[in-house]
PDB file of N, CA and C in Angstrom:
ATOM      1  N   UNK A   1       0.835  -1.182   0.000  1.00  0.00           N
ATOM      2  CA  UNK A   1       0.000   0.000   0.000  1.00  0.00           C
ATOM      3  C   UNK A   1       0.882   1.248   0.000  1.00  0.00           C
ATOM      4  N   UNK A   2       0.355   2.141  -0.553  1.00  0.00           N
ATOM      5  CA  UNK A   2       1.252   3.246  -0.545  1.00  0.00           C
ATOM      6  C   UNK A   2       0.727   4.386  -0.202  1.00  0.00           C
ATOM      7  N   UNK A   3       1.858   5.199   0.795  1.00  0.00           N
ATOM      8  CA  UNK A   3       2.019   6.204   1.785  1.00  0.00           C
ATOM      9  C   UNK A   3       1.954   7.437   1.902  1.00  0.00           C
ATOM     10  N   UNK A   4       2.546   7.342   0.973  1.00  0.00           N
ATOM     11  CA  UNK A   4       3.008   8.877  -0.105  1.00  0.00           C
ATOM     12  C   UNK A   4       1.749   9.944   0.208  1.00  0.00           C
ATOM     13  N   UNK A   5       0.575   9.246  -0.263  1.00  0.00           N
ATOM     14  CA  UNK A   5      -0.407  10.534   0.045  1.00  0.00           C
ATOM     15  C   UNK A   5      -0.739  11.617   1.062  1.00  0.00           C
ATOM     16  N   UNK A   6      -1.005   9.922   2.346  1.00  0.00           N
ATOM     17  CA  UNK A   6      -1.466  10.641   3.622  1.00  0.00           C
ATOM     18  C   UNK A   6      -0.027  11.464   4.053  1.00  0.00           C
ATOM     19  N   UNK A   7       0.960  10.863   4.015  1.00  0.00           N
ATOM     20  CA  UNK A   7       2.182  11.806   4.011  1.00  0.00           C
ATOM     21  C   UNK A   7       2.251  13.405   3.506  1.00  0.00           C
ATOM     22  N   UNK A   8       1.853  13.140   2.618  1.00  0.00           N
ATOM     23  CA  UNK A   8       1.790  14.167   1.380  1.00  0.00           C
ATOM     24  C   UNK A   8       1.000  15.856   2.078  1.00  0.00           C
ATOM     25  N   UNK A   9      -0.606  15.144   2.681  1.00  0.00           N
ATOM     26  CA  UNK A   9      -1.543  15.263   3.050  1.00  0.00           C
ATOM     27  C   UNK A   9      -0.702  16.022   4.548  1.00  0.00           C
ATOM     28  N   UNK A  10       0.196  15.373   5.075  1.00  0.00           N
ATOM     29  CA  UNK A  10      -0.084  15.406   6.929  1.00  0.00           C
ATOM     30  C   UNK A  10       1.200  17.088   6.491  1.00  0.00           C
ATOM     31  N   UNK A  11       1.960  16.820   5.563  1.00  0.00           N
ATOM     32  CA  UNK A  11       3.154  17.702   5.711  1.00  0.00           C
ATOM     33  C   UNK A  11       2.036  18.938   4.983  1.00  0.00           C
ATOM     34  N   UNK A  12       1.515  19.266   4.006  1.00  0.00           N
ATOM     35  CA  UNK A  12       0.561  20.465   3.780  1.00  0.00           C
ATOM     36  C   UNK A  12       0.098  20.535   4.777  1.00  0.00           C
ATOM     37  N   UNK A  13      -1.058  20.018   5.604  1.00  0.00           N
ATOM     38  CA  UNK A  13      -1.603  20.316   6.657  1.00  0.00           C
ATOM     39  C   UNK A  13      -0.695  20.765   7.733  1.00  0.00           C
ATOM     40  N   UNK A  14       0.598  20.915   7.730  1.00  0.00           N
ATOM     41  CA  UNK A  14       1.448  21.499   9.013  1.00  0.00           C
ATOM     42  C   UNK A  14       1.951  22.681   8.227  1.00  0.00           C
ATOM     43  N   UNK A  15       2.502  22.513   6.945  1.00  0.00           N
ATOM     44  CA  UNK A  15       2.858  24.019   6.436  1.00  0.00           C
ATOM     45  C   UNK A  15       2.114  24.727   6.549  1.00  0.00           C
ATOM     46  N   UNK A  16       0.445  24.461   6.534  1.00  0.00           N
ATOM     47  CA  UNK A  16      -0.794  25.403   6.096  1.00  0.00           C
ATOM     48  C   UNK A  16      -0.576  26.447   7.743  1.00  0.00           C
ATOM     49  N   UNK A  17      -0.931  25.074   8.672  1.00  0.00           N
ATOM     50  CA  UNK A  17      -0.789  25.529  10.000  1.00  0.00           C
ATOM     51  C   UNK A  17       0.676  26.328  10.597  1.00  0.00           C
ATOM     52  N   UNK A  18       1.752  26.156  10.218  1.00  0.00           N
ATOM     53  CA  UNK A  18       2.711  26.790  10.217  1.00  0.00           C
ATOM     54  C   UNK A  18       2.959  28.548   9.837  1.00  0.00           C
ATOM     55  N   UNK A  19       2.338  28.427   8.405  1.00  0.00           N
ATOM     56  CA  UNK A  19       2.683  30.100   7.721  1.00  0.00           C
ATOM     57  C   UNK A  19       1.421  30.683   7.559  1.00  0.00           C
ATOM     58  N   UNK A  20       0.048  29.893   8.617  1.00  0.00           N
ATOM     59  CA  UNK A  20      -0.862  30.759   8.647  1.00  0.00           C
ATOM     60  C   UNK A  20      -0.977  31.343   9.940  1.00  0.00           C
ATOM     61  N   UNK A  21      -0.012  31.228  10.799  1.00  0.00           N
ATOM     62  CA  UNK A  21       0.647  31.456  12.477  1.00  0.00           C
ATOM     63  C   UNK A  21       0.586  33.318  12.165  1.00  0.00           C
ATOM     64  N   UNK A  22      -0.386  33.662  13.174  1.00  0.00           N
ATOM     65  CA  UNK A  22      -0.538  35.127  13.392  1.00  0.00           C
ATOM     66  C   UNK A  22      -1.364  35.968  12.258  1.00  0.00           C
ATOM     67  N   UNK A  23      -2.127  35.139  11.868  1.00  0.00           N
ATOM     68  CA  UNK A  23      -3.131  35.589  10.661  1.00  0.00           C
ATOM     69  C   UNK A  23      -4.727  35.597  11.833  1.00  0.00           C
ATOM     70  N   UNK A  24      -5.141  36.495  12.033  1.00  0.00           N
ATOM     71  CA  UNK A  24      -6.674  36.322  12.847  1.00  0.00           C
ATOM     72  C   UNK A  24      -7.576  36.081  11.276  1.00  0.00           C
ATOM     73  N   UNK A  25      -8.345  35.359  11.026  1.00  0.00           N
ATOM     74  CA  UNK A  25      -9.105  34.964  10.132  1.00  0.00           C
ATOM     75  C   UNK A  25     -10.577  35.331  10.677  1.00  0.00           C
ATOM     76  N   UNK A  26     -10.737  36.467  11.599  1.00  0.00           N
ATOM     77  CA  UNK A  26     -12.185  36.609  11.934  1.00  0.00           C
ATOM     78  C   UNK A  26     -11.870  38.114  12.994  1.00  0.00           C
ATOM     79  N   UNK A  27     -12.674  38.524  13.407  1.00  0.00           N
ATOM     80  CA  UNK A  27     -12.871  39.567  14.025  1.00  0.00           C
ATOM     81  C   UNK A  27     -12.537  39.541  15.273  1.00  0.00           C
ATOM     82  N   UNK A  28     -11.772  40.156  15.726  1.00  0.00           N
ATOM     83  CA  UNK A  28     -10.656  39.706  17.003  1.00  0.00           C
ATOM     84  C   UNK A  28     -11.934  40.728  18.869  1.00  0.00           C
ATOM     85  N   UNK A  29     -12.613  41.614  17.821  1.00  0.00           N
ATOM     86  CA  UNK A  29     -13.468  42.285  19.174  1.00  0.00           C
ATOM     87  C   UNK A  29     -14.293  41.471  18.837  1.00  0.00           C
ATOM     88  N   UNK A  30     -15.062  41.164  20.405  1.00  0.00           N
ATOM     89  CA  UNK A  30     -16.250  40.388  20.912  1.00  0.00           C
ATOM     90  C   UNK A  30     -16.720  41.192  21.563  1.00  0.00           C
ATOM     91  N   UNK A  31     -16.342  42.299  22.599  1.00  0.00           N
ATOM     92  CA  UNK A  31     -17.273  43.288  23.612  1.00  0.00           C
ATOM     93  C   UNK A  31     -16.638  44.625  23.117  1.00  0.00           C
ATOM     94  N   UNK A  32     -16.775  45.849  23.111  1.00  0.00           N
ATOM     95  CA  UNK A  32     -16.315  47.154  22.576  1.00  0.00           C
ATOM     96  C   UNK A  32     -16.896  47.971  24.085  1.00  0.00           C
ATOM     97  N   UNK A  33     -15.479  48.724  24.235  1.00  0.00           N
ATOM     98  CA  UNK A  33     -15.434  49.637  25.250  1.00  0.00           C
ATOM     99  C   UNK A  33     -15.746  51.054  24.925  1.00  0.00           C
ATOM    100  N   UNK A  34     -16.901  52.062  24.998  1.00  0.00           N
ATOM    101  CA  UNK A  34     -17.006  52.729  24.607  1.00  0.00           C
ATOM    102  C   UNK A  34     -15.995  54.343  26.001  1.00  0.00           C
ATOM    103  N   UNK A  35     -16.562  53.459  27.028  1.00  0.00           N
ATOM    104  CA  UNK A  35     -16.075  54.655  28.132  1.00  0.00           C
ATOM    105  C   UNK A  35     -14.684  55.670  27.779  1.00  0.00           C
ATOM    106  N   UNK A  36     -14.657  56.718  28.336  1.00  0.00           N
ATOM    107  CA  UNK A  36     -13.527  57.289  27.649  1.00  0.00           C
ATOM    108  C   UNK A  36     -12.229  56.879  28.923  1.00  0.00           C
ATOM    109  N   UNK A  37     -11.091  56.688  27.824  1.00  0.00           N
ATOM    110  CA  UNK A  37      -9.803  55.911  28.671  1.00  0.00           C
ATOM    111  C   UNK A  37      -8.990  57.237  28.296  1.00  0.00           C
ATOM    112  N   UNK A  38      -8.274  57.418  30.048  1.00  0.00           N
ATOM    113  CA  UNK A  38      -7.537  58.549  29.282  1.00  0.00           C
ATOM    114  C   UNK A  38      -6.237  58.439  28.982  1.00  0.00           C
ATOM    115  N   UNK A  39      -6.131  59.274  27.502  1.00  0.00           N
ATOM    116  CA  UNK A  39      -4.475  58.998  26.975  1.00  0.00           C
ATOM    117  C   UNK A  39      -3.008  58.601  28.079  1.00  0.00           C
ATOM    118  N   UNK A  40      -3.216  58.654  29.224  1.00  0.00           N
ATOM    119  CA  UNK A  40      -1.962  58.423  29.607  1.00  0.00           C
ATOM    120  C   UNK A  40      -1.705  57.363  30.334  1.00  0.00           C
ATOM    121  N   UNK A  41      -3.363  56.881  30.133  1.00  0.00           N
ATOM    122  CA  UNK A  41      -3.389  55.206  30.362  1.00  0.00           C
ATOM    123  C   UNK A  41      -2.817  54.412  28.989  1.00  0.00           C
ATOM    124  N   UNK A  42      -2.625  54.973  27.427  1.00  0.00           N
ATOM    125  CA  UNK A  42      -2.658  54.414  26.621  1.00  0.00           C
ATOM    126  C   UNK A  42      -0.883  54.199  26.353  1.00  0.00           C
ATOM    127  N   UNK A  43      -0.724  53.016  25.780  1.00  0.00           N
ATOM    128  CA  UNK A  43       0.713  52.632  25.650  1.00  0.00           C
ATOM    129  C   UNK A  43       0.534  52.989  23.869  1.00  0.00           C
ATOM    130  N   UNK A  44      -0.887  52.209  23.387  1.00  0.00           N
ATOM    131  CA  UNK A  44      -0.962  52.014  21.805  1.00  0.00           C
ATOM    132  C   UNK A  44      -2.225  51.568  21.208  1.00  0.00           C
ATOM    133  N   UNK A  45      -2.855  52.141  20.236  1.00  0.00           N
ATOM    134  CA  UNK A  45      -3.757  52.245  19.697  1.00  0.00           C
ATOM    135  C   UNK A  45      -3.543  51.790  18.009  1.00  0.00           C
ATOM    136  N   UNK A  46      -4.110  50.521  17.561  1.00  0.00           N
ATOM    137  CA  UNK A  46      -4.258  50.128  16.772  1.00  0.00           C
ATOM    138  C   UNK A  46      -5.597  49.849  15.664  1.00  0.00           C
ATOM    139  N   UNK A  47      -5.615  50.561  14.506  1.00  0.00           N
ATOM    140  CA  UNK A  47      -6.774  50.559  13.736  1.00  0.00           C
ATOM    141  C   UNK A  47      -6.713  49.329  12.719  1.00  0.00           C
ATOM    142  N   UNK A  48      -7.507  48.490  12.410  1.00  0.00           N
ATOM    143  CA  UNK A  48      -7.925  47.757  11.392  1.00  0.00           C
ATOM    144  C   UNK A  48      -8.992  47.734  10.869  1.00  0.00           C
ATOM    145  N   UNK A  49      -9.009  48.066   9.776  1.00  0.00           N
ATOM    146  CA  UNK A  49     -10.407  48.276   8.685  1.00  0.00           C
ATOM    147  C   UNK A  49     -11.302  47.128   8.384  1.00  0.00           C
ATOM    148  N   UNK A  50     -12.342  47.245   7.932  1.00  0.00           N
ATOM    149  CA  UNK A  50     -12.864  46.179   7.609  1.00  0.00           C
ATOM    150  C   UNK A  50     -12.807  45.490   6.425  1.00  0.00           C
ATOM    151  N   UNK A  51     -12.742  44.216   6.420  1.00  0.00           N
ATOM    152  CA  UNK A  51     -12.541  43.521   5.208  1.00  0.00           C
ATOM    153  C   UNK A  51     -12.951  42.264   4.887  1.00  0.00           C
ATOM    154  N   UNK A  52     -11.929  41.129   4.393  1.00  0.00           N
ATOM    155  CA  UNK A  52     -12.636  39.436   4.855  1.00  0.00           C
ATOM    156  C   UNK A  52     -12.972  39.178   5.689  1.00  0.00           C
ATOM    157  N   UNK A  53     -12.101  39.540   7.041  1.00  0.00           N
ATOM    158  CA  UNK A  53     -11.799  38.495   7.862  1.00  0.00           C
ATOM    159  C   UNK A  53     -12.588  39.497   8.687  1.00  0.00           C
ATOM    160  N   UNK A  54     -13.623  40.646   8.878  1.00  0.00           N
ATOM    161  CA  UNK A  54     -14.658  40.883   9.768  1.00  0.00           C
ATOM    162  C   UNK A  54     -15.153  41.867   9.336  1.00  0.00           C
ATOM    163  N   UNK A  55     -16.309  42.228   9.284  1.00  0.00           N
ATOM    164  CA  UNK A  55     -16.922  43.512   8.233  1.00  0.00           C
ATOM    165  C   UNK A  55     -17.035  44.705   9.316  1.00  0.00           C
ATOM    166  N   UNK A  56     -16.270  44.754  10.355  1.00  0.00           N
ATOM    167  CA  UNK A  56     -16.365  46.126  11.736  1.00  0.00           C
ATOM    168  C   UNK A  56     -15.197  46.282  11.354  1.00  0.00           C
ATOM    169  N   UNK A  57     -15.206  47.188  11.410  1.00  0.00           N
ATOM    170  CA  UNK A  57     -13.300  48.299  11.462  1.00  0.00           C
ATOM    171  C   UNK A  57     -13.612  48.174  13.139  1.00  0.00           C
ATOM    172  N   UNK A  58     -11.941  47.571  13.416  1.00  0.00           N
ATOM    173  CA  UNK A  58     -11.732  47.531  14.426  1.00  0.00           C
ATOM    174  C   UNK A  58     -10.778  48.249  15.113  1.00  0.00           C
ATOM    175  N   UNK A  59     -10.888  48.896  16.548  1.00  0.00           N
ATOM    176  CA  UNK A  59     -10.002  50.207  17.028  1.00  0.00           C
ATOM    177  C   UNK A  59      -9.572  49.292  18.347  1.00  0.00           C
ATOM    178  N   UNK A  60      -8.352  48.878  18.874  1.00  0.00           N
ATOM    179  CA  UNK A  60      -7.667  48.206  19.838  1.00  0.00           C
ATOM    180  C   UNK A  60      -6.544  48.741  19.998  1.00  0.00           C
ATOM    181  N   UNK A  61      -6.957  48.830  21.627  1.00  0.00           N
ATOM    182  CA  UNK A  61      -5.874  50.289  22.546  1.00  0.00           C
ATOM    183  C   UNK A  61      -5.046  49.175  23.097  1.00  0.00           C
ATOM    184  N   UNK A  62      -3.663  49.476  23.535  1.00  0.00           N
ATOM    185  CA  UNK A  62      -2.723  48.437  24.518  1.00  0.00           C
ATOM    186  C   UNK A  62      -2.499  49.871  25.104  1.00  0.00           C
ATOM    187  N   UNK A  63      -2.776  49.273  26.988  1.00  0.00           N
ATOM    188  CA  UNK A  63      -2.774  50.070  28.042  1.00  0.00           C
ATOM    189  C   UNK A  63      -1.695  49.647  28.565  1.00  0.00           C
ATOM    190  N   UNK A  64      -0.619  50.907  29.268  1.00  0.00           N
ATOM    191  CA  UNK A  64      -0.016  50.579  29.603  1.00  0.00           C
ATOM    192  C   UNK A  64       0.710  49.526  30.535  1.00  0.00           C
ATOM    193  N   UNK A  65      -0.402  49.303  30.813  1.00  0.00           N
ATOM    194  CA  UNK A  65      -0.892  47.748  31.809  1.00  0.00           C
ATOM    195  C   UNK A  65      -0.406  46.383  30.845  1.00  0.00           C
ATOM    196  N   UNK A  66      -0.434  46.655  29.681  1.00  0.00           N
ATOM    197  CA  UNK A  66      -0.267  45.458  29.021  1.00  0.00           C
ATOM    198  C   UNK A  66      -1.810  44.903  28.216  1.00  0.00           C
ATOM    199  N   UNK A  67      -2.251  45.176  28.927  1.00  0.00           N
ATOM    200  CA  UNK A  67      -3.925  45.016  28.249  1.00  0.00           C
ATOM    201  C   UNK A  67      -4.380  45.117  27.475  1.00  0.00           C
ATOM    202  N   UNK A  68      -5.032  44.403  26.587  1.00  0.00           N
ATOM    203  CA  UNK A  68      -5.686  45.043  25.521  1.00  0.00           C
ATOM    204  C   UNK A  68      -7.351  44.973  25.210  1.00  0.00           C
ATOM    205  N   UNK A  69      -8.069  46.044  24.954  1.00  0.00           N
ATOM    206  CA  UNK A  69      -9.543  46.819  25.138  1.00  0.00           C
ATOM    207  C   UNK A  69      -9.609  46.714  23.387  1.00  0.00           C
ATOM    208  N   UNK A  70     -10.551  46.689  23.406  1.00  0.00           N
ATOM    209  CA  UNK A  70     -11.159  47.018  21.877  1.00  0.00           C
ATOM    210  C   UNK A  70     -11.916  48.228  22.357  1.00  0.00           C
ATOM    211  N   UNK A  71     -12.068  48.930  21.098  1.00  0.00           N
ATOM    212  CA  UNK A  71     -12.885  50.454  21.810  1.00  0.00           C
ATOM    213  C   UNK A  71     -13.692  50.537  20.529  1.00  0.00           C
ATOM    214  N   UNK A  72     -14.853  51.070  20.946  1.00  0.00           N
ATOM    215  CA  UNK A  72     -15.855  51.692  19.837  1.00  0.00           C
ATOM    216  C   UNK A  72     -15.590  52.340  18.976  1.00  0.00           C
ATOM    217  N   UNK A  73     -15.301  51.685  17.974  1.00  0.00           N
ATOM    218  CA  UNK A  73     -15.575  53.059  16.563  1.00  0.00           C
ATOM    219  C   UNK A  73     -16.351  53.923  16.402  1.00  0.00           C
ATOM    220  N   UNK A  74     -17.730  53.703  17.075  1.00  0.00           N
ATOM    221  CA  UNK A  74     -18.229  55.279  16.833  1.00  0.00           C
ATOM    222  C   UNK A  74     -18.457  56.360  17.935  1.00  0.00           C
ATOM    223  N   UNK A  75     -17.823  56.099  19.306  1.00  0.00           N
ATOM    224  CA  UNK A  75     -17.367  56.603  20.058  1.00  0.00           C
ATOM    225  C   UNK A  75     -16.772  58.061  20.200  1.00  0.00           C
ATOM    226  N   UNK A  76     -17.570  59.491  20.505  1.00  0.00           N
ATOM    227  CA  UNK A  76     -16.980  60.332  19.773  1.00  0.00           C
ATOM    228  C   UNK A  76     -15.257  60.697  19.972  1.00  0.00           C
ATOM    229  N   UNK A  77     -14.839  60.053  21.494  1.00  0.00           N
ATOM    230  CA  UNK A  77     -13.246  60.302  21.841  1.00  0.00           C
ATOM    231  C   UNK A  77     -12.354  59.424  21.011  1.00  0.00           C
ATOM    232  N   UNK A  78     -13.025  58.236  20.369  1.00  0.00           N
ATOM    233  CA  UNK A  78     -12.473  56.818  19.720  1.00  0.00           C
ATOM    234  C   UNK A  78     -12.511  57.575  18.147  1.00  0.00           C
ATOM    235  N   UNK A  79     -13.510  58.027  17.708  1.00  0.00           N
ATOM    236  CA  UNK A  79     -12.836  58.823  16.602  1.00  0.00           C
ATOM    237  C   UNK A  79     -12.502  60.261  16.503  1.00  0.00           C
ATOM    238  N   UNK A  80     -11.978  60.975  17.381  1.00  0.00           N
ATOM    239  CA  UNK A  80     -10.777  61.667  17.466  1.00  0.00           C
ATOM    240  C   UNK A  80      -9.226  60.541  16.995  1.00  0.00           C
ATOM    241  N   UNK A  81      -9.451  60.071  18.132  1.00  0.00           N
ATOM    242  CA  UNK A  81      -7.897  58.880  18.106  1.00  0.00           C
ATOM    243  C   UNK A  81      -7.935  58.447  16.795  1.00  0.00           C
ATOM    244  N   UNK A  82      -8.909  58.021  15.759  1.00  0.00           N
ATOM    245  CA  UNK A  82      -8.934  57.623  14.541  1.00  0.00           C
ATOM    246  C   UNK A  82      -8.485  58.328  13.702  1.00  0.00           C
ATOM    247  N   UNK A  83      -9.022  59.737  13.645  1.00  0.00           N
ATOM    248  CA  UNK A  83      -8.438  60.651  13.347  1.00  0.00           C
ATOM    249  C   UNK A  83      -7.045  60.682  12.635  1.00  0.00           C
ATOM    250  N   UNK A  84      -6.322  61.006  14.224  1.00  0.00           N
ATOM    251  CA  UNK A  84      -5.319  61.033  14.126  1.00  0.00           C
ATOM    252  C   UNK A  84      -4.503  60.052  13.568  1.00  0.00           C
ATOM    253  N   UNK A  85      -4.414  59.188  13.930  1.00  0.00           N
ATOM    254  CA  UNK A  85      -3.870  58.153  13.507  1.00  0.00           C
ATOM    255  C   UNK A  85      -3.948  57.898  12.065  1.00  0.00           C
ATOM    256  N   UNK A  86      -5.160  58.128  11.203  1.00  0.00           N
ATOM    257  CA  UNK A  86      -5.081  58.468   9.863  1.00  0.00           C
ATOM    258  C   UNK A  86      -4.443  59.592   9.083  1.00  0.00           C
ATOM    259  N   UNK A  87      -4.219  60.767   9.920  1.00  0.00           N
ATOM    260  CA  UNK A  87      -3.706  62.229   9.758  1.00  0.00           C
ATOM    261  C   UNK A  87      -2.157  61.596   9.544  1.00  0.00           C
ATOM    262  N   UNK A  88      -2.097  60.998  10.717  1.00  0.00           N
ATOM    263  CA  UNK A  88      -0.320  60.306  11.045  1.00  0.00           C
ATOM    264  C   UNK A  88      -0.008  59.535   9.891  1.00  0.00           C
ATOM    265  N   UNK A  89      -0.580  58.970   9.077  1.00  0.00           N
ATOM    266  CA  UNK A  89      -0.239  58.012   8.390  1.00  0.00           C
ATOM    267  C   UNK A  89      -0.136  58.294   7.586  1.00  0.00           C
ATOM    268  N   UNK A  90      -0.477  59.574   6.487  1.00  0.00           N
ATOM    269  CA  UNK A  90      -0.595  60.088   5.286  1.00  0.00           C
ATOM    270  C   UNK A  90       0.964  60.656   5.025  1.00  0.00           C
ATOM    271  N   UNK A  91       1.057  60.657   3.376  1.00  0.00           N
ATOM    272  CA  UNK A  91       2.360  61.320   3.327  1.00  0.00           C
ATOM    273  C   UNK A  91       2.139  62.723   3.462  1.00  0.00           C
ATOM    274  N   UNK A  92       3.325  63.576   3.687  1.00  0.00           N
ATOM    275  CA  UNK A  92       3.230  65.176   3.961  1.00  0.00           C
ATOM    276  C   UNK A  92       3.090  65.638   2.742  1.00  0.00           C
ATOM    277  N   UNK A  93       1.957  66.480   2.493  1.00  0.00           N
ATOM    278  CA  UNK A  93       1.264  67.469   1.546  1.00  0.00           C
ATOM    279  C   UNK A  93      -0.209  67.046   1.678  1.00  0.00           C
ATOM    280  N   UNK A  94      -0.348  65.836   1.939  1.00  0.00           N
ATOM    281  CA  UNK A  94      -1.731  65.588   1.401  1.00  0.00           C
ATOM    282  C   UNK A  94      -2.941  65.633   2.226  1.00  0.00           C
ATOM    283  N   UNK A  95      -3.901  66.133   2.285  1.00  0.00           N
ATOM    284  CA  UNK A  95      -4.813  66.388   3.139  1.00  0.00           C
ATOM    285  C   UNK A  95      -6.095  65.528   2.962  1.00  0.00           C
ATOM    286  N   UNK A  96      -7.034  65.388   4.034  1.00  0.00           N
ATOM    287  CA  UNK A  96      -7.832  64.814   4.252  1.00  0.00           C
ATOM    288  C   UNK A  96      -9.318  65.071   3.862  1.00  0.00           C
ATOM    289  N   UNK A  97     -10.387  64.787   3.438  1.00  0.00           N
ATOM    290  CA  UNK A  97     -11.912  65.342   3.109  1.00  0.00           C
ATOM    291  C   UNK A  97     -12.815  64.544   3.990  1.00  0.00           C
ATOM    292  N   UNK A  98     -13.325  65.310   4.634  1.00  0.00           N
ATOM    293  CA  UNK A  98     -14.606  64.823   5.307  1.00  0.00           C
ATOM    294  C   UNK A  98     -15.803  64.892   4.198  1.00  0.00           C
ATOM    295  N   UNK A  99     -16.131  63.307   4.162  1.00  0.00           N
ATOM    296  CA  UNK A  99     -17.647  63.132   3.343  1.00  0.00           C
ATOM    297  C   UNK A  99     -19.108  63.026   4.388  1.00  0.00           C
TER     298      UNK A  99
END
């Protein structure tokens, strides 16, 4: 009988699992913190848009605690921080339009 396949089979199934290591394939908030946290609790604030892998743009603060909060996107202090962070990211000259 020959081996080759399930072999074949077991080594894809570990590469797959291997170089798909640190890929979230789904929407990483489950509860959203709307309360306002104040900046000097914040270590870092991370934005991810929506796309495949969850149709919420997601806003996740790391407190200096080590912690990490998901915070409301429509939060009016949560988009200030959005804001910025989009302002920050643009190259210099180019400006922004509110629709």
């Amino acid at each position: 009988m020959n081996c080759r396949i399930p072999v074949t089979v077991a080594v894809f199934l570990l590469a797959l699992t291997v170089f798909s290591e640190g890929f979230e394939l789904r929407c990483q908030c489950i509860k959203k913190e709307s309360r306002f946290i104040h900046p000097k609790r914040l270590l870092n604030v991370e934005l991810f848009p929506s796309g495949p892998h969850c149709k919420d743009a997601e806003v996740i603060a790391t407190l200096k605690t080590g912690e990490k909060i998901c915070l409301e996107p429509t939060a009016p202090w949560v988009k200030i921080i959005i804001k910025k962070i989009l302002e920050s990211s643009q190259p210099a000259g180019t400006t922004t339009s509110d629709n």
